[in-house]
Protein backbone atom coordinates (compact mmCIF):
# COMPACT_ATOMS: atom_id res chain seq x y z
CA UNK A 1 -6.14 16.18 22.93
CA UNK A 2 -6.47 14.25 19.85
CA UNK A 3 -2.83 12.26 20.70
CA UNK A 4 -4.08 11.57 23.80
CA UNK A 5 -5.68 8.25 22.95
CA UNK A 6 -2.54 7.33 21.06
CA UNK A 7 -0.44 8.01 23.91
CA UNK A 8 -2.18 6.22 26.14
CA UNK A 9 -2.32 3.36 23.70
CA UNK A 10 1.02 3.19 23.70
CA UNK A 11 1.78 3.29 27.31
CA UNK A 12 -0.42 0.46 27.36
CA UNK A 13 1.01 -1.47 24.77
CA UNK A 14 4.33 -0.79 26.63
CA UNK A 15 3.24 -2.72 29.95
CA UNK A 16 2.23 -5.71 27.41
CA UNK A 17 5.89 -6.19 25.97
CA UNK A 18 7.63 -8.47 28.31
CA UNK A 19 5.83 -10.93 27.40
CA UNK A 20 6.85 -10.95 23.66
CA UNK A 21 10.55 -11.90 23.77
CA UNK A 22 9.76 -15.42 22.51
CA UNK A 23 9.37 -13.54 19.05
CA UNK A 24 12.87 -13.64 17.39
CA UNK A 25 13.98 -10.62 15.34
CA UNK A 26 17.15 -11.93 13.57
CA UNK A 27 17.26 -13.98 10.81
CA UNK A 28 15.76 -17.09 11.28
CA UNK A 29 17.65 -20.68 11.17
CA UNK A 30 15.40 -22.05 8.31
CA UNK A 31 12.54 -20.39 6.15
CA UNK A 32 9.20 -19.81 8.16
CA UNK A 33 6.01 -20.24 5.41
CA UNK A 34 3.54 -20.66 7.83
CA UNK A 35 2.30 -17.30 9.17
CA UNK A 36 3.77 -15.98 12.31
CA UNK A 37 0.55 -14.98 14.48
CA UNK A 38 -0.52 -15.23 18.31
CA UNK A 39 -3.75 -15.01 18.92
CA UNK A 40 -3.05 -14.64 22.53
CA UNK A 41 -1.30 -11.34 22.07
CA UNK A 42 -3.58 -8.84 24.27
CA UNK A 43 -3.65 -5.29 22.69
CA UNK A 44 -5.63 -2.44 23.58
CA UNK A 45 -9.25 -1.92 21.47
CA UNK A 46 -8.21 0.08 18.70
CA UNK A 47 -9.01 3.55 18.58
CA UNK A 48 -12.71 4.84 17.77
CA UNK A 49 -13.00 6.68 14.85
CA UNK A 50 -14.96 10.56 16.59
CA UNK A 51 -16.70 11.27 13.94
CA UNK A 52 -20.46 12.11 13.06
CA UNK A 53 -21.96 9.33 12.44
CA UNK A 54 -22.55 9.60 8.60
CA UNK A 55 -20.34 12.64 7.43
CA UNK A 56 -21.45 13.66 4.42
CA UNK A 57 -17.87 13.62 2.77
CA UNK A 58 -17.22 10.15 4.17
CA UNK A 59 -17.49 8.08 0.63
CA UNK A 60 -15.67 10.73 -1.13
CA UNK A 61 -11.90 9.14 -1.93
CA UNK A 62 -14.04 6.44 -3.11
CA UNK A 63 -16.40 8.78 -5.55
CA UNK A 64 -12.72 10.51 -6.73
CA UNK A 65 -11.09 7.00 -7.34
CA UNK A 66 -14.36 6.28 -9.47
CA UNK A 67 -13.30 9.65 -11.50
CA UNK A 68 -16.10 11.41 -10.42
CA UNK A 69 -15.69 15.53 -9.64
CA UNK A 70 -15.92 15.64 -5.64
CA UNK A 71 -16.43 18.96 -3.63
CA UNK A 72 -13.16 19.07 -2.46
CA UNK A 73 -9.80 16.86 -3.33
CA UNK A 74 -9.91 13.39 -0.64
CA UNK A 75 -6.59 12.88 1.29
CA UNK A 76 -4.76 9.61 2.25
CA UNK A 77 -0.98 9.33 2.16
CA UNK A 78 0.81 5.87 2.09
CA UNK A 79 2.73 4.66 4.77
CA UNK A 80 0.34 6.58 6.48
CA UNK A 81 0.57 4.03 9.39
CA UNK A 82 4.66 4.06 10.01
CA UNK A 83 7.11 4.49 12.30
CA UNK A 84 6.21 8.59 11.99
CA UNK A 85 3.77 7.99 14.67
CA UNK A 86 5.23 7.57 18.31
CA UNK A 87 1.85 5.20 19.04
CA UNK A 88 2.86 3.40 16.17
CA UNK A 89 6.74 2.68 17.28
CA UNK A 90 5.10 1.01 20.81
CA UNK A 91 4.53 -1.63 18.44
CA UNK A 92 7.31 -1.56 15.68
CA UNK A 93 10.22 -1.53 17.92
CA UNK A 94 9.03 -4.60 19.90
CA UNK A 95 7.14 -6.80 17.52
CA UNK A 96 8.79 -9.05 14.28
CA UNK A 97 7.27 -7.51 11.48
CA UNK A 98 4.66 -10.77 10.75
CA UNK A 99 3.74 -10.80 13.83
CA UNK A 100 2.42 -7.15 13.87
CA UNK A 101 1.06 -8.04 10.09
CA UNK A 102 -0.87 -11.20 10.66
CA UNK A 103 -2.15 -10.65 13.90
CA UNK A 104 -5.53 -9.15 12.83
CA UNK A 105 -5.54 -7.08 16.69
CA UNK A 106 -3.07 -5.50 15.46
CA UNK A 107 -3.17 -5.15 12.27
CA UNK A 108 -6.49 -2.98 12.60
CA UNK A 109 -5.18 -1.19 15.71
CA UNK A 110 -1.68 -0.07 13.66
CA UNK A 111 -4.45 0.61 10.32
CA UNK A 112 -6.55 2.81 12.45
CA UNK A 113 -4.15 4.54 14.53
CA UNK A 114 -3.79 7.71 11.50
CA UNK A 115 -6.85 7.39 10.71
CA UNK A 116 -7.82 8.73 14.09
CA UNK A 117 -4.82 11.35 14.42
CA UNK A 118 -5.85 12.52 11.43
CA UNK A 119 -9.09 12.39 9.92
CA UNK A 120 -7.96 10.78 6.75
CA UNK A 121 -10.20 10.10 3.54
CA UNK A 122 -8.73 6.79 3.53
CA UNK A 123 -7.70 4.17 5.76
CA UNK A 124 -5.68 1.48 4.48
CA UNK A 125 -4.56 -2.04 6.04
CA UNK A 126 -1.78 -2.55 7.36
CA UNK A 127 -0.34 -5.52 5.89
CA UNK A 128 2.99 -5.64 3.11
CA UNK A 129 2.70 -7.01 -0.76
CA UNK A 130 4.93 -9.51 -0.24
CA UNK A 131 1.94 -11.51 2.18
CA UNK A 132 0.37 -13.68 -0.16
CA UNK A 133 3.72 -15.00 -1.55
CA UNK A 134 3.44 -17.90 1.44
CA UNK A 135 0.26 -19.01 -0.03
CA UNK A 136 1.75 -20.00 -3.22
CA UNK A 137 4.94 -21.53 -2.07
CA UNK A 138 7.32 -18.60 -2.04
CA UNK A 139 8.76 -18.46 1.45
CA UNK A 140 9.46 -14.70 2.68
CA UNK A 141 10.33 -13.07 6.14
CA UNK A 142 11.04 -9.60 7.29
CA UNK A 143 14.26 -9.19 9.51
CA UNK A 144 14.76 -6.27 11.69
CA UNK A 145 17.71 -3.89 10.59
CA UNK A 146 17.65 -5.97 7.14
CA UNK A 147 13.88 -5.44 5.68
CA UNK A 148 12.65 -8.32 3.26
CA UNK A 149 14.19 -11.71 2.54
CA UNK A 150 13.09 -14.46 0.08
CA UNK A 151 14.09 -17.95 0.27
CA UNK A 152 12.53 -19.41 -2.72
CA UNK A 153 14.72 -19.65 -5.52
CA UNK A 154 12.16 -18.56 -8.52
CA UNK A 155 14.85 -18.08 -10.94
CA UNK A 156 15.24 -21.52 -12.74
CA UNK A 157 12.32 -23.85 -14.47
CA UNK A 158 12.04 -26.45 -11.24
CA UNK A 159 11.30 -23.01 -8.79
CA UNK A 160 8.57 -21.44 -11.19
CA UNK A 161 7.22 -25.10 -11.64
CA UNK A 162 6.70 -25.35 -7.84
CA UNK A 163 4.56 -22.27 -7.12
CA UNK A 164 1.29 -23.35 -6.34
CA UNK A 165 -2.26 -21.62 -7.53
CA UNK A 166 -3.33 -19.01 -5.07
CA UNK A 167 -6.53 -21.12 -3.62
CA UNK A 168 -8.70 -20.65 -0.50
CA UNK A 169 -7.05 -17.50 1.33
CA UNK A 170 -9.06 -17.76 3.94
CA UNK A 171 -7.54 -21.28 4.38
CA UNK A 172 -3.97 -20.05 3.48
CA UNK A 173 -3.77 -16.47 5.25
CA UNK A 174 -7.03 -16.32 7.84
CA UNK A 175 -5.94 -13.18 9.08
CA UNK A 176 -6.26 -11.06 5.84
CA UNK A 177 -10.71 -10.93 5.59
CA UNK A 178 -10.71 -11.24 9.30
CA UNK A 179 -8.24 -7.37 9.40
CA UNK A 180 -10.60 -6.31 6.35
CA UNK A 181 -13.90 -7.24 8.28
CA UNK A 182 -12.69 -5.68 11.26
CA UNK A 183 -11.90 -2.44 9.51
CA UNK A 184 -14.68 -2.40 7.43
CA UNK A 185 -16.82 -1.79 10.50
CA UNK A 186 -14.71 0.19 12.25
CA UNK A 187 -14.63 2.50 9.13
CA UNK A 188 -17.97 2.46 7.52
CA UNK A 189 -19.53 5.41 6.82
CA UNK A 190 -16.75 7.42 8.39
CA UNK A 191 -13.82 6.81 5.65
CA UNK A 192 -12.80 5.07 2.50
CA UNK A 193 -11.18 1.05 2.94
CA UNK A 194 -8.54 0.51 0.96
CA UNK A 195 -6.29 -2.81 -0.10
CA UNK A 196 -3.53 -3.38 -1.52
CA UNK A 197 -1.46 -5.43 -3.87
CA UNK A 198 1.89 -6.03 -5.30
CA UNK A 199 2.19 -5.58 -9.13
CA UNK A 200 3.39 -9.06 -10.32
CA UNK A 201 6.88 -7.65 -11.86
CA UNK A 202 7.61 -5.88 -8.31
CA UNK A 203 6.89 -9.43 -6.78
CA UNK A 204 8.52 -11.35 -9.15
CA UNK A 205 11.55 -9.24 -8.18
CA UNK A 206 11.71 -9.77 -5.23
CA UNK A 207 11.56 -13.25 -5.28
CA UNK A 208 14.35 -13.55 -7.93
CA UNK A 209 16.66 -11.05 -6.18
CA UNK A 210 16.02 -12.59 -3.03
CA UNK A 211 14.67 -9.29 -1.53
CA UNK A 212 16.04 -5.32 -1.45
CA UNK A 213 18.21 -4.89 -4.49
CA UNK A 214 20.02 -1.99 -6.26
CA UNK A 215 19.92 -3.50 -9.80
CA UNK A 216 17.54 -5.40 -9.85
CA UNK A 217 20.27 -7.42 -11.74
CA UNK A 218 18.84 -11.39 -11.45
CA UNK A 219 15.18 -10.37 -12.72
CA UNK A 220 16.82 -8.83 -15.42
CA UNK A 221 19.06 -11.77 -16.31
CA UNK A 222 15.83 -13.95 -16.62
CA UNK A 223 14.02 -11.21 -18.66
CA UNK A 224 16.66 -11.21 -21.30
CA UNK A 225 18.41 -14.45 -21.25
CA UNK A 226 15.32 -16.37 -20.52
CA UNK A 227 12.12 -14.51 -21.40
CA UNK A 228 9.71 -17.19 -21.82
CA UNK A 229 10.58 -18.31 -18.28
CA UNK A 230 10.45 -14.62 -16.91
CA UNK A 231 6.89 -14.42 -18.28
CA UNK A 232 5.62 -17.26 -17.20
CA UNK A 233 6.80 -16.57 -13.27
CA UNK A 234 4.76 -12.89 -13.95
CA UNK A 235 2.04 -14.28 -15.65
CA UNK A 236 1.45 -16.76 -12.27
CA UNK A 237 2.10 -13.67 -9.99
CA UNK A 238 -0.53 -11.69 -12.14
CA UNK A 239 -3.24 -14.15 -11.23
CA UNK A 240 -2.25 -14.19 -7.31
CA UNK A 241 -1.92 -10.40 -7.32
CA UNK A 242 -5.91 -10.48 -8.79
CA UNK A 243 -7.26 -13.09 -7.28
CA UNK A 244 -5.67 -11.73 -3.76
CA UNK A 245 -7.00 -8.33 -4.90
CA UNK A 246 -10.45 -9.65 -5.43
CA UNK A 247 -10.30 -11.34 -2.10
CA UNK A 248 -9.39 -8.10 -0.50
CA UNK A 249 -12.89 -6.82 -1.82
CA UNK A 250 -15.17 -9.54 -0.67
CA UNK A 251 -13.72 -9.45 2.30
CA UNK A 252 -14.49 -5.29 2.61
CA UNK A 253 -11.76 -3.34 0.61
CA UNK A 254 -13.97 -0.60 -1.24
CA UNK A 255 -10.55 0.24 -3.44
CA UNK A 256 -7.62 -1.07 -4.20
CA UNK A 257 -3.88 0.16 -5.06
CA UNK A 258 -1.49 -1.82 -7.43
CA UNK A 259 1.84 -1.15 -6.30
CA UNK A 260 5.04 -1.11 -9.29
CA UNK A 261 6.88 -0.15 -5.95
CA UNK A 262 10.72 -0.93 -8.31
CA UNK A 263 9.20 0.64 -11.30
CA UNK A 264 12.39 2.79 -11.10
CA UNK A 265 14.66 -0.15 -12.01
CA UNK A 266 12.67 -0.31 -15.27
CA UNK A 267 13.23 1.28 -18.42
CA UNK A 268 10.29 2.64 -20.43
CA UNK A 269 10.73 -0.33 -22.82
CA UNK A 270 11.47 -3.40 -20.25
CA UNK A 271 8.18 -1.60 -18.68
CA UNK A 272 5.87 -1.79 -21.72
CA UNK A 273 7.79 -5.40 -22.59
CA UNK A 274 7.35 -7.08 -19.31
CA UNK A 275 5.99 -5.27 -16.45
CA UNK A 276 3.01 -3.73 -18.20
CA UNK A 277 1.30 -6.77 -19.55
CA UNK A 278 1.97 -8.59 -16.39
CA UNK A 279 -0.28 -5.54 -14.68
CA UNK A 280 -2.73 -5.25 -16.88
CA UNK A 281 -3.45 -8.98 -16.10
CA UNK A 282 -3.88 -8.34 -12.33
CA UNK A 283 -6.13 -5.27 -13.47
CA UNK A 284 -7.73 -7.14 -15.50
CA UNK A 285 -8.79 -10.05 -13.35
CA UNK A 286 -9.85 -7.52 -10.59
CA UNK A 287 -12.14 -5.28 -13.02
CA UNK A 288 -14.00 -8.01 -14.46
CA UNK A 289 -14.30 -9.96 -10.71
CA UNK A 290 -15.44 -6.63 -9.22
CA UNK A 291 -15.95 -3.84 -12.16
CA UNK A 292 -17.55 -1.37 -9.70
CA UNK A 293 -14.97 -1.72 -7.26
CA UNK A 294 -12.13 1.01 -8.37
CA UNK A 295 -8.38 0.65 -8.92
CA UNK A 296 -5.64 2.43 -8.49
CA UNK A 297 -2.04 1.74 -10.07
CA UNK A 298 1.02 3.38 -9.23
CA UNK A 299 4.44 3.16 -10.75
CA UNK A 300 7.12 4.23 -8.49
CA UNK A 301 9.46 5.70 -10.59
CA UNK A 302 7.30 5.75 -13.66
CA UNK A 303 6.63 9.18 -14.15
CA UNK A 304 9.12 9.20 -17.21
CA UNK A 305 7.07 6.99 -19.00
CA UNK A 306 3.56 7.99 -18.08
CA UNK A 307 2.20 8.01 -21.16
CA UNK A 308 2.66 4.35 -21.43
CA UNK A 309 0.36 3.87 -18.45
CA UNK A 310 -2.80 5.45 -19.76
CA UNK A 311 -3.97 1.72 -21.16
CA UNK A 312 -3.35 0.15 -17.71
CA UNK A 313 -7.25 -0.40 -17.32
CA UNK A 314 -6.91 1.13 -13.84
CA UNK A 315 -9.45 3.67 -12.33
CA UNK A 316 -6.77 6.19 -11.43
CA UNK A 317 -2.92 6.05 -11.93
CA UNK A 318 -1.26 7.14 -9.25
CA UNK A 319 2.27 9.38 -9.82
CA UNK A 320 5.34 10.37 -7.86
CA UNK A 321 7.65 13.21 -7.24
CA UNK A 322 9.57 13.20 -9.46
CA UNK A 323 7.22 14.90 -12.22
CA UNK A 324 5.05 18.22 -11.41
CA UNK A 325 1.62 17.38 -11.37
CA UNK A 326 0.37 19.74 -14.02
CA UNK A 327 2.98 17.94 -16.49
CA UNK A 328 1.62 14.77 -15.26
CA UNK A 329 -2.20 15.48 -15.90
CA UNK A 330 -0.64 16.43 -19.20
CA UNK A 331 1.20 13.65 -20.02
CA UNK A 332 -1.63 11.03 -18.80
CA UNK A 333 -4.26 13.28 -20.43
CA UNK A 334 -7.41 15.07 -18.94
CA UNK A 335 -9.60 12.26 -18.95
CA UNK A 336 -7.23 10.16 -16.46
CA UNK A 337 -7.91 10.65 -12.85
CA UNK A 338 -5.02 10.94 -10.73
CA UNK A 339 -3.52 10.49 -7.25
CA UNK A 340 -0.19 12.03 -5.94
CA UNK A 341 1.91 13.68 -5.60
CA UNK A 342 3.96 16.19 -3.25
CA UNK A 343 7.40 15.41 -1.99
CA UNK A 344 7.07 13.30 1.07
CA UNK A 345 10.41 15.76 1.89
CA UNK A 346 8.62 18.37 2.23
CA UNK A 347 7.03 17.06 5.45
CA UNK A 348 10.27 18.16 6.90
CA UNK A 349 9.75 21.97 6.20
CA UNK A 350 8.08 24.25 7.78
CA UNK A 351 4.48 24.93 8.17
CA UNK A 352 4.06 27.20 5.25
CA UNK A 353 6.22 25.16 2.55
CA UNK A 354 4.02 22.25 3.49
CA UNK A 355 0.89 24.03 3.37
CA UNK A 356 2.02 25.78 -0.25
CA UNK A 357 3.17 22.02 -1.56
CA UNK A 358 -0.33 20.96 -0.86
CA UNK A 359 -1.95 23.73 -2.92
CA UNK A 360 0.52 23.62 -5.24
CA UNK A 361 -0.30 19.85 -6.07
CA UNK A 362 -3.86 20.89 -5.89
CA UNK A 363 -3.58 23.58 -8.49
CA UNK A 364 -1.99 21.23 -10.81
CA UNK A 365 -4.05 18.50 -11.41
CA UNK A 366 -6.98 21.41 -12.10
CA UNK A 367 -8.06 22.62 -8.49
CA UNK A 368 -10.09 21.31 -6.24
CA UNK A 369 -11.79 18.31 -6.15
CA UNK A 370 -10.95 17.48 -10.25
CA UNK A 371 -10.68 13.67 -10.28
CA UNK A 372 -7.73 13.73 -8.08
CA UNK A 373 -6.77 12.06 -4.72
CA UNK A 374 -4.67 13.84 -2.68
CA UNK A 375 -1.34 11.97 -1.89
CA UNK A 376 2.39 11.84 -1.63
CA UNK A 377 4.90 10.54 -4.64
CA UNK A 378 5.81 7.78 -2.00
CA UNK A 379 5.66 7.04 1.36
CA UNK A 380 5.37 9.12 4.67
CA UNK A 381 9.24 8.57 5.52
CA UNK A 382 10.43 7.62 8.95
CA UNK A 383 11.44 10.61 11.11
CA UNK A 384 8.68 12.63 9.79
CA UNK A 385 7.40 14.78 11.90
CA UNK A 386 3.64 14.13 13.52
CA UNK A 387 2.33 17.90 13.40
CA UNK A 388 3.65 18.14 9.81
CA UNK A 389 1.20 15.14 8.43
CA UNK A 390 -1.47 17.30 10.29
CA UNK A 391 -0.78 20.13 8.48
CA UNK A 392 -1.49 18.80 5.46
CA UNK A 393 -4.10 17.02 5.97
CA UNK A 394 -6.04 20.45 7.41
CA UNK A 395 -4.86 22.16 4.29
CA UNK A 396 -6.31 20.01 1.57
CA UNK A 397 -9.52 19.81 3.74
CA UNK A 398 -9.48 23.79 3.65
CA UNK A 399 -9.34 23.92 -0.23
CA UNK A 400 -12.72 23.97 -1.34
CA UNK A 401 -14.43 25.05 -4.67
C-alpha cells in the first residue's frame, strides 16, 4: 500500500505533462544564468509523511552526525530521490533538469517522495551543487542525454576576475529557503533535513573542464602551471560553498554534506595541496556561522587517503566503497564519526546479500548505533531496484543494541 500514493502521484503528474513542451531539453542556443522556474507548473501536494507525530527516533541522524552514540545506526542514502523510483521518473523524463530543481513544488515533492516510501532518517533536498554557480557569474545548464555543461570560461585571470561575491541568495536563487522552508515543515519532528554543498575543488572543476570529465586534465593544468591563479578561483568557491551552506541552515537545513564528488581524480598529495585547504575553508566558514549545526564531508574516491581527512574540521567524514569500513574506522581513528558505506551494487542482489551488506557495514564501524550513519559509498544508481532500497532500510532499522 505504501506505493500507492506514489503511483497515484505519478499518474497525476502524467495528465499534467502536455502542457510542458515549451521546456527545451537540448542544448540551449546561448547560456541561460537566470534560473529556469514556472511558478505556474501545477503538481500534486507532496506526499504526507504517516508517521507518529513525534517518533522518538526522529532527531536521531542528527544526534549521530553530532557524534553522539544513538540506539540504533540512522539511515539515509544519497541519490535517495533518483530515477530508482518509478514516481520519481513521472517527473525526470518530462521535465529539464532546472526546471524540476528550482521549482520549489517540485523540488519538495521529488525530496519527499523516499522519504515516504521509505521511512528514511534523513531527507535531503533535491537540488544539484552546481546551483549556486549562477549567483556568482558562472553560467551552468543540465542537458538531457549529456548531464552538466559550463559556459564560463574560469580558466584564465579575466574569468576568475569576473566571478562575483555570493550576496543575497534569496535575491539570487529564491527558490532555495523557500524548498528548505517547505521541507522543514513537512519534516519536523518526523526526520532529519539535510543540505548540501559542492566542495570548492569539485566546483572549480567543473567550471574549468567545462562539465563531466575523465581527467580532469584543464583543472590540473591551472594547478600546476598556474597555482596562484588555481587558488585563488578555490579560495572564491570556498566562500560561496560556506556562505551557501550557511544559507541552507537559516533557511532550515539541520545538517549539511560537503561533497569532493571528483575526489577520485586527485592524488593524495594534489588533495592535501589544493583540494583540502580549499575545504577546510568552506568548513570553516560554516562551523563558526553555525557551530551547532553538524557537517558532514565526503571524498568520493578518497578512501586511499583517509588519513589526510581527519583535520577536515567536519562533524563526520563520510567514506565510499572502495575501503571496508572496519579499515576505514581504522584509518580515520575511533574518535571520528562516520557515514557510509556499502556498495550501492549490491542493491542489485538478492534479498539476503543486501540484508548481510547492511550488517556487515554495521559491524564494522563498531555495531550498532556507534557514531555512524548508515549510507552507501555513492549514490543509489539508476535501475536500482525499488524493493531492494526497502530492504535495507528495514534491516538497519532491525539492528538494535
Amino acid at each position: 500500500m505504501k506505493f500507492l500514493a506514489l503511483l497515484l502521484s505519478a499518474t497525476l503528474v502524467s495528465t499534467l505533462l502536455p502542457s510542458l513542451h515549451s521546456f527545451s531539453t537540448t542544448t540551449p542556443s546561448k547560456p541561460l544564468l537566470a534560473p529556469r522556474t514556472d511558478l505556474s507548473i501545477a503538481v500534486p501536494p507532496p506526499p504526507t509523511l504517516d508517521v507518529p507525530e513525534v517518533p522518538t527516533d526522529h532527531d536521531i541522524l542528527l544526534r549521530a552526525a553530532r557524534g553522539e552514540v544513538t540506539e540504533r545506526t540512522p539511515l539515509w542514502m544519497m541519490r535517495q530521490a533518483g530515477r530508482y523510483m518509478k514516481a520519481f521518473r513521472a517527473y525526470s523524463e518530462n521535465y529539464p533538469f532546472r526546471v524540476r530543481s528550482e521549482t520549489p513544488s517540485i523540488a519538495v515533492e521529488l525530496s519527499l517522495q523516499c522519504v515516504k516510501a521509505y521511512g528514511l532518517d534523513g531527507c535531503i533536498m533535491f537540488s544539484d551543487i552546481l546551483t549556486p554557480l549562477s549567483a556568482i557569474g558562472i553560467e551552468w545548464d543540465v542537458i538531457k542525454g549529456k548531464g552538466p555543461v559550463v559556459y564560463t570560461d574560469v580558466t584564465t585571470e579575466e574569468g576568475v576576475d569576473s566571478l562575483t561575491a555570493l550576496g543575497d541568495v534569496d535575491e539570487k536563487l529564491p527558490f532555495l529557503g523557500e524548498t528548505l522552508r517547505a521541507l522543514r515543515g513537512h519534516t519536523e519532528g518526523k526526520c532529519t533535513l539535510l543540505g548540501f554543498v559542492g566542495s570548492p575543488w569539485t566546483l572549480s572543476a567543473y567550471a574549468a573542464e567545462g562539465g563531466g570529465t575523465k581527467d580532469a586534465r584543464k583543472i590540473k593544468h591551472m594547478m600546476y602551471h598556474n597555482p596562484d591563479l588555481a587558488r585563488k578561483l578555490f579560495d572564491k568557491l570556498a566562500v560561496m560553498a560556506g556562505e551557501y551552506a550557511v544559507h541552507q541552515i537559516d533557511s532550515g537545513a539541520q545538517v549539511i554534506q560537503v561533497f569532493e564528488s571528483w575526489a577520485h581524480h586527485l592524488s593524495p598529495a594534489d588533495f592535501e595541496k589544493f583540494a583540502k585547504p580549499a575545504a577546510k575553508k568552506t568548513i570553516e566558514i560554516i562551523k563558526k556561522a553555525k557551530p551547532d549545526t553538524p557537517v558532514i564531508y565526503f571524498a568520493n574516491g578518497g578512501s586511499a587517503y583517509l588519513d589526510l581527512q581527519r583535520d577536515m574540521g567536519c562533524d563526520m567524514v563520510c567514506v565510499d566503497h572502495q575501503i571496508c569500513m572496519a579499515k576505514a574506522r581504522s584509518d580515520l581513528g575511533a574518535d571520528v564519526p562516520v557515514s557510509g558505506n556499502v556498495d550501492p551494487s549490491v542493491l542489485f542482489g538478492t534479498e539476503e546479500q543486501i540484508r548481510q551488506a547492511v550488517r556487515d557495514c554495521v559491524d564494522g564501524a563498531g555495531g550498532p548505533g556507534n557514531r555512524h550513519v548508515m549510507n552507501l559509498g555513492h549514490g543509489v544508481r539508476q535501475g536500482t531496484p525499488e524493493e531492494s532500497v526497502g530492504w535495507a532500510v528495514d534491516e538497519v532499522k532491525r539492528i538494535r543494541k
